[in-house]
Protein backbone atom coordinates (compact mmCIF):
# COMPACT_ATOMS: atom_id res chain seq x y z
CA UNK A 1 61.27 203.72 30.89
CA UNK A 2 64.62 205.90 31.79
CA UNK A 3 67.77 204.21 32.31
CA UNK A 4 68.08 204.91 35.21
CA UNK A 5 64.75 203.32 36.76
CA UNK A 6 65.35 199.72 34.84
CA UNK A 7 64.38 200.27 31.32
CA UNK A 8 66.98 198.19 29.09
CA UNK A 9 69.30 199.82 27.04
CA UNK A 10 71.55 199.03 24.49
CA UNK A 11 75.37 200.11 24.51
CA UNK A 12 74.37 202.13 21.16
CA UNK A 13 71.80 204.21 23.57
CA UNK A 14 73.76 204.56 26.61
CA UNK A 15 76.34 206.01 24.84
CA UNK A 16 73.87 208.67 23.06
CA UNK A 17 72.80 209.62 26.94
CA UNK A 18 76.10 209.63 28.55
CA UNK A 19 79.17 210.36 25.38
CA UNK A 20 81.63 208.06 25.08
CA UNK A 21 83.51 205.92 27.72
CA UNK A 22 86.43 203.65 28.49
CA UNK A 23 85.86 200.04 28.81
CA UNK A 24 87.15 198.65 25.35
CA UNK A 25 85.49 195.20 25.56
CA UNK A 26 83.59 192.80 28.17
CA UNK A 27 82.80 189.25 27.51
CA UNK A 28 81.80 186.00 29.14
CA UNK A 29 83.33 182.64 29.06
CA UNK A 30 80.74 180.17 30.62
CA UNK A 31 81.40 176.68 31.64
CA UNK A 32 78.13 174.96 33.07
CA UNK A 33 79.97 171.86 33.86
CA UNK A 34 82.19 173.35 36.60
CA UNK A 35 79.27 176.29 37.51
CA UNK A 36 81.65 178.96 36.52
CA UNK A 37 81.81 182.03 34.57
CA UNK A 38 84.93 183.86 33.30
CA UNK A 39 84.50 187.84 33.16
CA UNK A 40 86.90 189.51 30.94
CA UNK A 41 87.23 193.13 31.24
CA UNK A 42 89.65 195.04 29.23
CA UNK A 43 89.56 199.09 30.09
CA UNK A 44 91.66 202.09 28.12
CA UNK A 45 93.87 202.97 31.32
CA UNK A 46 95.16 200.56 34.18
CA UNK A 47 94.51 202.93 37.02
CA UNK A 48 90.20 201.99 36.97
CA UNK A 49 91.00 198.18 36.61
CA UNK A 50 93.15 198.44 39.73
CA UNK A 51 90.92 200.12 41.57
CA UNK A 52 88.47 197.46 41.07
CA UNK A 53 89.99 194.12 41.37
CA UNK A 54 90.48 195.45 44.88
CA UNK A 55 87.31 196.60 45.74
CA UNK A 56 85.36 193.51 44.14
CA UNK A 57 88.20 191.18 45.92
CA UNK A 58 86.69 192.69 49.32
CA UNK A 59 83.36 192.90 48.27
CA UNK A 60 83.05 188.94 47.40
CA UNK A 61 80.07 187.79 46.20
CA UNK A 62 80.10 185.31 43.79
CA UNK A 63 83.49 186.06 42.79
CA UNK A 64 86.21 183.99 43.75
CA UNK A 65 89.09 185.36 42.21
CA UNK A 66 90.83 188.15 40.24
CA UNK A 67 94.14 189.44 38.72
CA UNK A 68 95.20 191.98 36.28
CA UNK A 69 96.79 191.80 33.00
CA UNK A 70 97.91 195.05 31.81
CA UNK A 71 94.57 196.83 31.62
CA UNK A 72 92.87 193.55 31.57
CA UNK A 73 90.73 192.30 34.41
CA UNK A 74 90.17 188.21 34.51
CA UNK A 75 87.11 187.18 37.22
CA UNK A 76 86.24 184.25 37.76
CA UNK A 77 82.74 183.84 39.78
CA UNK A 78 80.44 180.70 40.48
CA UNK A 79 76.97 180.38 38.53
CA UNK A 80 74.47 181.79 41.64
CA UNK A 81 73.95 184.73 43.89
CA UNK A 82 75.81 185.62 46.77
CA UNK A 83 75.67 188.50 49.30
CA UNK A 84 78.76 190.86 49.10
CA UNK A 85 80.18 193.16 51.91
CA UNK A 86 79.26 196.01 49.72
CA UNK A 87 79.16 199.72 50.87
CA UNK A 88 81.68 202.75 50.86
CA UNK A 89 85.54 201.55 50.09
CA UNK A 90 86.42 200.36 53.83
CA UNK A 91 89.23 197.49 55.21
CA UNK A 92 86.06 195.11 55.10
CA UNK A 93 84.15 196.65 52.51
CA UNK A 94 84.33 196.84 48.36
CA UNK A 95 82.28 200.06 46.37
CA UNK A 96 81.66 198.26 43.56
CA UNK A 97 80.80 193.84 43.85
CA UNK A 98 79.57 191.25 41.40
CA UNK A 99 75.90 189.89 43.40
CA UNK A 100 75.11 187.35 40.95
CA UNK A 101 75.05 185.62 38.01
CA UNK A 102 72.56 183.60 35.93
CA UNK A 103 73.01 181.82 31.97
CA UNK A 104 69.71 182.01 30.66
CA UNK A 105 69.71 180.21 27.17
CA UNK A 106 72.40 181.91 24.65
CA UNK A 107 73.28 184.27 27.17
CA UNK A 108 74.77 185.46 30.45
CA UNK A 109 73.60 187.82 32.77
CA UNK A 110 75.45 189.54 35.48
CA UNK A 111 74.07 191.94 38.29
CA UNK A 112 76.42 194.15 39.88
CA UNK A 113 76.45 197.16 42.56
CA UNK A 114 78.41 200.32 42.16
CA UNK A 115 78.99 203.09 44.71
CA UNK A 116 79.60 206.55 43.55
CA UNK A 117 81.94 206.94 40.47
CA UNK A 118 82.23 202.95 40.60
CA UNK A 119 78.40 203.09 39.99
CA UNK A 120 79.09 205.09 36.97
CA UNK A 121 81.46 202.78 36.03
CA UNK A 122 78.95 200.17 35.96
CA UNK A 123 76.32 202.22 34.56
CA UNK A 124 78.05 204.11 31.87
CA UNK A 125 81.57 202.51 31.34
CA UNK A 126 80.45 198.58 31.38
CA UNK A 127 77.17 199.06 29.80
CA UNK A 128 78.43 200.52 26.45
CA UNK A 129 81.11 197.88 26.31
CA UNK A 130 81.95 195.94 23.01
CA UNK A 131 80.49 192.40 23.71
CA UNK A 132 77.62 193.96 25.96
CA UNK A 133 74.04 193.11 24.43
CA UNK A 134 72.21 195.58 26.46
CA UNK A 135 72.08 196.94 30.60
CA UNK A 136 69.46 197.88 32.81
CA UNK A 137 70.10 200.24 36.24
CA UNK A 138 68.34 201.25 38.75
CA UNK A 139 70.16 204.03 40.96
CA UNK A 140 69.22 205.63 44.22
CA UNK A 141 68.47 208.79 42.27
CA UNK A 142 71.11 209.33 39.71
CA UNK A 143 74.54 207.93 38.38
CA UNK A 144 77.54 209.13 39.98
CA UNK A 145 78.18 212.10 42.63
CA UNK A 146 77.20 209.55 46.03
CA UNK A 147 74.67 207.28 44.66
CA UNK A 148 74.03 203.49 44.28
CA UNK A 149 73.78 201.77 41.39
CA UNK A 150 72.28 198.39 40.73
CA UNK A 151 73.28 197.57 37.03
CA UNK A 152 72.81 194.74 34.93
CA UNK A 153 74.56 193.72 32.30
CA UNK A 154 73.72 190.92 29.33
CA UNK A 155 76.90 189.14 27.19
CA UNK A 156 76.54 186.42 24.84
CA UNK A 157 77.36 183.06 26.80
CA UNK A 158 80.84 182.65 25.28
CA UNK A 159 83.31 179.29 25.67
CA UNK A 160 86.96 178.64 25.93
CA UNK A 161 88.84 176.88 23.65
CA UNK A 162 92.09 175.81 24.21
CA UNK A 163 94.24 174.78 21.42
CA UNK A 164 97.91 173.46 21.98
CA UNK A 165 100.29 172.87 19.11
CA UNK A 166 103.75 171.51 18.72
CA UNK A 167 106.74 170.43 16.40
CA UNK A 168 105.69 172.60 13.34
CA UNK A 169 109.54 173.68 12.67
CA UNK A 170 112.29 172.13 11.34
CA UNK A 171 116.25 172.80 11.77
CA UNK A 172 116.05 174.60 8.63
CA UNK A 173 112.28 176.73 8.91
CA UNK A 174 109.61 177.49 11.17
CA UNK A 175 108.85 178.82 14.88
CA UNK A 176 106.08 177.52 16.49
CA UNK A 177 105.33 180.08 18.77
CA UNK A 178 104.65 182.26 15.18
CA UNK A 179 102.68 180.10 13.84
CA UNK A 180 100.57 179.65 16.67
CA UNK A 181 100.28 183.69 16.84
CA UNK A 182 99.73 183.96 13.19
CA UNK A 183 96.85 181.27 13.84
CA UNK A 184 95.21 183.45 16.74
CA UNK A 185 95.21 186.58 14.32
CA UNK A 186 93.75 184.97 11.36
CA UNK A 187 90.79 183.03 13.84
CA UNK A 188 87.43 184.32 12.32
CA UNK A 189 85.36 181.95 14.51
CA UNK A 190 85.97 183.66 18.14
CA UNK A 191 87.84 186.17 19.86
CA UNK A 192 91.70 185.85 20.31
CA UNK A 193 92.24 186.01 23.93
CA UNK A 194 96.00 184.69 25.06
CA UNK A 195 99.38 183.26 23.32
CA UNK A 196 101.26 180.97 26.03
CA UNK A 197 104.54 179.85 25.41
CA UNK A 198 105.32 176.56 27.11
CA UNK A 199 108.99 175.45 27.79
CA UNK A 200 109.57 171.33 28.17
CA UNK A 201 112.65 169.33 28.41
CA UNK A 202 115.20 170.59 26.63
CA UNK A 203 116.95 166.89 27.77
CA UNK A 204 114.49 165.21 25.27
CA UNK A 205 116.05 163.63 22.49
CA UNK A 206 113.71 164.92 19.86
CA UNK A 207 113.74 168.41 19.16
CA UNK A 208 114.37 171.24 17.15
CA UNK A 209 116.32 173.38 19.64
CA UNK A 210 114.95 174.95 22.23
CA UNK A 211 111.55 172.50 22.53
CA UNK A 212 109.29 175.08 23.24
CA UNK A 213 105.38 174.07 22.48
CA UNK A 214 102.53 176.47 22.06
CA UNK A 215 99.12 176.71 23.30
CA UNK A 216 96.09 179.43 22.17
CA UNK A 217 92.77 180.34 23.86
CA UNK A 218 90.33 181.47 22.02
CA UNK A 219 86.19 182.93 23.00
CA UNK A 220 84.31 180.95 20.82
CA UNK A 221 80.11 180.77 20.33
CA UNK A 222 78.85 177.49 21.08
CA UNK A 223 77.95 177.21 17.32
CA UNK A 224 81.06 177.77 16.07
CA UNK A 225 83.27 176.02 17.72
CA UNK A 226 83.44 173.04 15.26
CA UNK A 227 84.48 175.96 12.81
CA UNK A 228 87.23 177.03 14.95
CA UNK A 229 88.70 173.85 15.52
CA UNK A 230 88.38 173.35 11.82
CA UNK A 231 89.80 176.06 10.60
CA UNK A 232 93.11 175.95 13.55
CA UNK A 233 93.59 172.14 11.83
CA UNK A 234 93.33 173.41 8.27
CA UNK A 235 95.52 176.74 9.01
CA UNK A 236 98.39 174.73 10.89
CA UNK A 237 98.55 171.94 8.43
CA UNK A 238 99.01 174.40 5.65
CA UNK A 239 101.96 176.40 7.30
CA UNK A 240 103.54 173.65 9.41
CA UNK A 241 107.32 172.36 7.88
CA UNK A 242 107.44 169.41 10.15
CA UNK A 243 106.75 165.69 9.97
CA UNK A 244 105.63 165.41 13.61
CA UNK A 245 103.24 168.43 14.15
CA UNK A 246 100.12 167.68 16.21
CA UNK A 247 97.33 170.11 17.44
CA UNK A 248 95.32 169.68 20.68
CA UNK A 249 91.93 171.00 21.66
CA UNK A 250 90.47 171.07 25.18
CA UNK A 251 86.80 173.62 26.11
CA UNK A 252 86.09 174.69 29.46
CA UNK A 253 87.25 176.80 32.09
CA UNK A 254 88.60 174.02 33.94
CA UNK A 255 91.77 171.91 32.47
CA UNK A 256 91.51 168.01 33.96
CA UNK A 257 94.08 167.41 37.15
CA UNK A 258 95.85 164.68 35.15
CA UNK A 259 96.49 166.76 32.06
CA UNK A 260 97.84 169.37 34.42
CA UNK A 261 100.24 167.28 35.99
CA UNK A 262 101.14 165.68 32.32
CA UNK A 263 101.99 169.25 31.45
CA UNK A 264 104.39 169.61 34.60
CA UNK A 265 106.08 166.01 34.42
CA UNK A 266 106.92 167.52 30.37
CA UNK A 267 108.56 169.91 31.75
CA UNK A 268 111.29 167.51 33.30
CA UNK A 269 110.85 164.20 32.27
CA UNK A 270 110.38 161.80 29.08
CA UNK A 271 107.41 161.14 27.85
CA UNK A 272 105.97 159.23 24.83
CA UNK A 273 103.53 159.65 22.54
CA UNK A 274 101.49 156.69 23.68
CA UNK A 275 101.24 157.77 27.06
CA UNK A 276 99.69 161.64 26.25
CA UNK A 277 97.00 159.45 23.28
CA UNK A 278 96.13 157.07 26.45
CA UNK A 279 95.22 160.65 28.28
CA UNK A 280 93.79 162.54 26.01
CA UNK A 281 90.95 159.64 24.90
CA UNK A 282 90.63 159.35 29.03
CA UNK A 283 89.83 162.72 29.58
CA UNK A 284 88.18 163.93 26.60
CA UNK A 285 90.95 165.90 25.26
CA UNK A 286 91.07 165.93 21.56
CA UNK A 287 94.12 165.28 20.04
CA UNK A 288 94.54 165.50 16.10
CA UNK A 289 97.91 164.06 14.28
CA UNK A 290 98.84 166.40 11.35
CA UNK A 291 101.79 165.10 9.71
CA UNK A 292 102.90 162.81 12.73
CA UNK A 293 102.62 161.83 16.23
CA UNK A 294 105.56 163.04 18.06
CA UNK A 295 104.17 166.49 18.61
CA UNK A 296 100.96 164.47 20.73
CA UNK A 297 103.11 165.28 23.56
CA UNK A 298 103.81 169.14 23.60
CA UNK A 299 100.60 169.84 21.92
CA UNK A 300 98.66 167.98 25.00
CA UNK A 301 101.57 169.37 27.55
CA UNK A 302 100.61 172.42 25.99
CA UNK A 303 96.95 172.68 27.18
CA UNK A 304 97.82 171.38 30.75
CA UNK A 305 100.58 174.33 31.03
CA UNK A 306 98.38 176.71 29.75
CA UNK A 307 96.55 177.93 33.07
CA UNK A 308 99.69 178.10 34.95
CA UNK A 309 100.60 181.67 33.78
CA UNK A 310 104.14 183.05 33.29
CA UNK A 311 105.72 179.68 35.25
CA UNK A 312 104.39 178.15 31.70
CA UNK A 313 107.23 179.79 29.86
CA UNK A 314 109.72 178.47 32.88
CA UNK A 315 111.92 175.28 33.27
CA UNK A 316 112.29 173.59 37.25
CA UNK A 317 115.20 174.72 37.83
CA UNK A 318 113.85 178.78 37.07
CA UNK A 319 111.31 178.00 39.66
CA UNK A 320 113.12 176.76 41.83
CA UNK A 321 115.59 179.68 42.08
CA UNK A 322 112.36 182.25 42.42
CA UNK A 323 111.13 180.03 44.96
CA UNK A 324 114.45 180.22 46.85
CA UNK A 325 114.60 183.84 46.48
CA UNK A 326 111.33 183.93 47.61
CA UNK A 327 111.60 181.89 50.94
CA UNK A 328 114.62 184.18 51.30
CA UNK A 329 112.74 187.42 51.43
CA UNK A 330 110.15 185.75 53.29
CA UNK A 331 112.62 184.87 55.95
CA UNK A 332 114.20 188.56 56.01
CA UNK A 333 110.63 189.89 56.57
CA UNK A 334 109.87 187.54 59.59
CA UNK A 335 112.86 188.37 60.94
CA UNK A 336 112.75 192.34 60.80
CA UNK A 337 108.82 191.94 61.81
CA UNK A 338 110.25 189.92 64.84
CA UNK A 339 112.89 192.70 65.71
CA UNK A 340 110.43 195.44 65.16
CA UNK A 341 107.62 193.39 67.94
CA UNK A 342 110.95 193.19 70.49
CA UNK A 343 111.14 196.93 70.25
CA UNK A 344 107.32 197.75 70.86
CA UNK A 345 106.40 198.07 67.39
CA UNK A 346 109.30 200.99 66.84
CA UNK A 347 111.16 201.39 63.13
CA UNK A 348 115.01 200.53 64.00
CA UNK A 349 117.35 203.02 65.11
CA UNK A 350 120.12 204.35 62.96
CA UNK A 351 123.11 205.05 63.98
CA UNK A 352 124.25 209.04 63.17
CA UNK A 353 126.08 209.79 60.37
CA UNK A 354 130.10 209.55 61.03
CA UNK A 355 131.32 213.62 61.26
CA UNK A 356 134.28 214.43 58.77
């Protein structure tokens, strides 16, 4: 059966039909607990990524929510189907929407509908992916020029695994951050997806300098995820110079609330040891002394910093400021939209340059 009309293909045959395309990898991350998928998309150029996230954005679906990083789109969708507003780019409408998605066994399946070039996007971009087991489309009589596309695509049903570390250096040796980077590199169980730097107290008493913890995530095969955390215990005990060092390890999509706010009171506040061993056996968080117990806290802060982005990397007081400036611009903008609705809608007037 063609392509085309719903025959499956693999990305090995799609690329024989259509040459070579653009999307460099596309994987899964599945967490049945929470009914959620994460859809990682990384592309050659930003300009298509952008172009999507705003057209599946409008489109909805089952998506709830999507940002770029570099030419890296993150989705995150809910387990089901839903019915996008789906037809040519419009202010209500997206070309190209995520309709459903299903985890059947080992795997993940994803249906999606492209208008256009975003159904060749779909059809010849996304199914020749890296990651992509094989596609299926079915296309109101070709791909590209103004047709639909109805394309499905098959992953491997993929996890996330979180690992935080902390206190591997020393005043005379180490960096953390290096190791944990060296760590993500060397990882032969699962894809390397994201290095987080998290900044704590630097009022603690306890530290090397700057008291900076790290935290990994990693795409990791159901199998092989005892293998992973396995081999991140035997890789940071063997390059760790510190007494303290302690390694954390948390799966899912979804980090627990308390662990979150653990990770935010770190950033501020004094913590023991005790307190993040009392959490972690609570919420299922598994944390692992290597040489000692003091880095229980950062390694655990770690994991519930990790989801919080760049503000990871931030103390209070930097977030506070952006917040201020923020507020600030917010209040210039309500202002000059206020002026601008007192003079009909009109662009202010400027006075004419003085004559010399």
């Amino acid at each position: 059966m063609d392509h085309e009309d719903g025959g499956w293909l693999t990305p090995e045959q799609v690329r024989a039909r259509h040459g070579d395309a653009f999307c460099r990898s596309f994987l899964t991350l599945v967490d049945e607990r929470a009914r959620r998928v994460r859809i990682v998309e990384e592309c050659s150029v930003k300009g298509t990524v952008e172009w999507d996230l705003w057209n599946r954005l409008r489109a909805g679906g089952v998506l709830d929510g999507c940002r770029l990083e570099g030419t890296t789109l993150v989705m995150d969708a809910r387990i089901g189907e839903g019915r996008p507003a789906f037809g040519p780019a419009a202010a209500e409408l997206g070309a190209q929407a995520l309709r459903r998605v299903e985890v059947v066994g080992d795997e993940v399946h994803t249906t999606w509908e492209g208008l256009a070039g975003a159904g060749y996007a779909l059809a010849v971009c996304l199914a020749q992916a890296p990651g992509v087991l094989r596609s299926r489309v079915s296309t109101s009589g070709g791909v590209g020029g103004a047709h639909r596309a109805e394309v499905e695509l098959v992953t491997s049903a993929m996890r996330r695994l979180l690992v935080g570390i902390d206190d591997t250096d020393t005043r005379e040796e180490g960096a953390t951050w290096a190791l944990g980077l060296r760590l993500g590199r060397a990882m032969p169980h699962g894809r390397f997806l994201e290095h987080r730097l998290v900044q704590l107290n630097p009022g603690v008493p306890h530290k090397t300098t700057n008291c900076v913890a790290t935290a990994l995530a990693f795409a990791v095969a159901p199998g092989d995820l005892a293998r992973a955390k396995a081999f991140a215990l035997d890789f940071v005990r063997g390059a760790t110079s510190s007494d303290n060092t302690a390694v954390a390890f948390h799966e899912g999509l979804e980090v627990p609330r308390s662990v979150v706010l653990f990770g935010r009171r770190a950033k501020g506040e004094l913590l023991t040891w005790e307190e993040a061993k009392r959490l972690a056996r609570a919420t299922g968080v598994e944390l692992v002394s290597i040489t000692g117990e003091r880095g229980h806290i950062g390694a655990l802060a770690a994991i519930g910093c990790f989801d919080m982005g760049p503000p990871a990397a931030a103390l209070p007081s930097d977030l506070e400021r952006a917040g201020t400036k923020s507020r600030g611009r917010a209040r210039k903008g309500a202002r000059t939209q206020r002026a601008r609705r007192a003079r009909g809608g009109r662009a202010p007037r400027r006075s004419p340059p003085a004559r010399r």
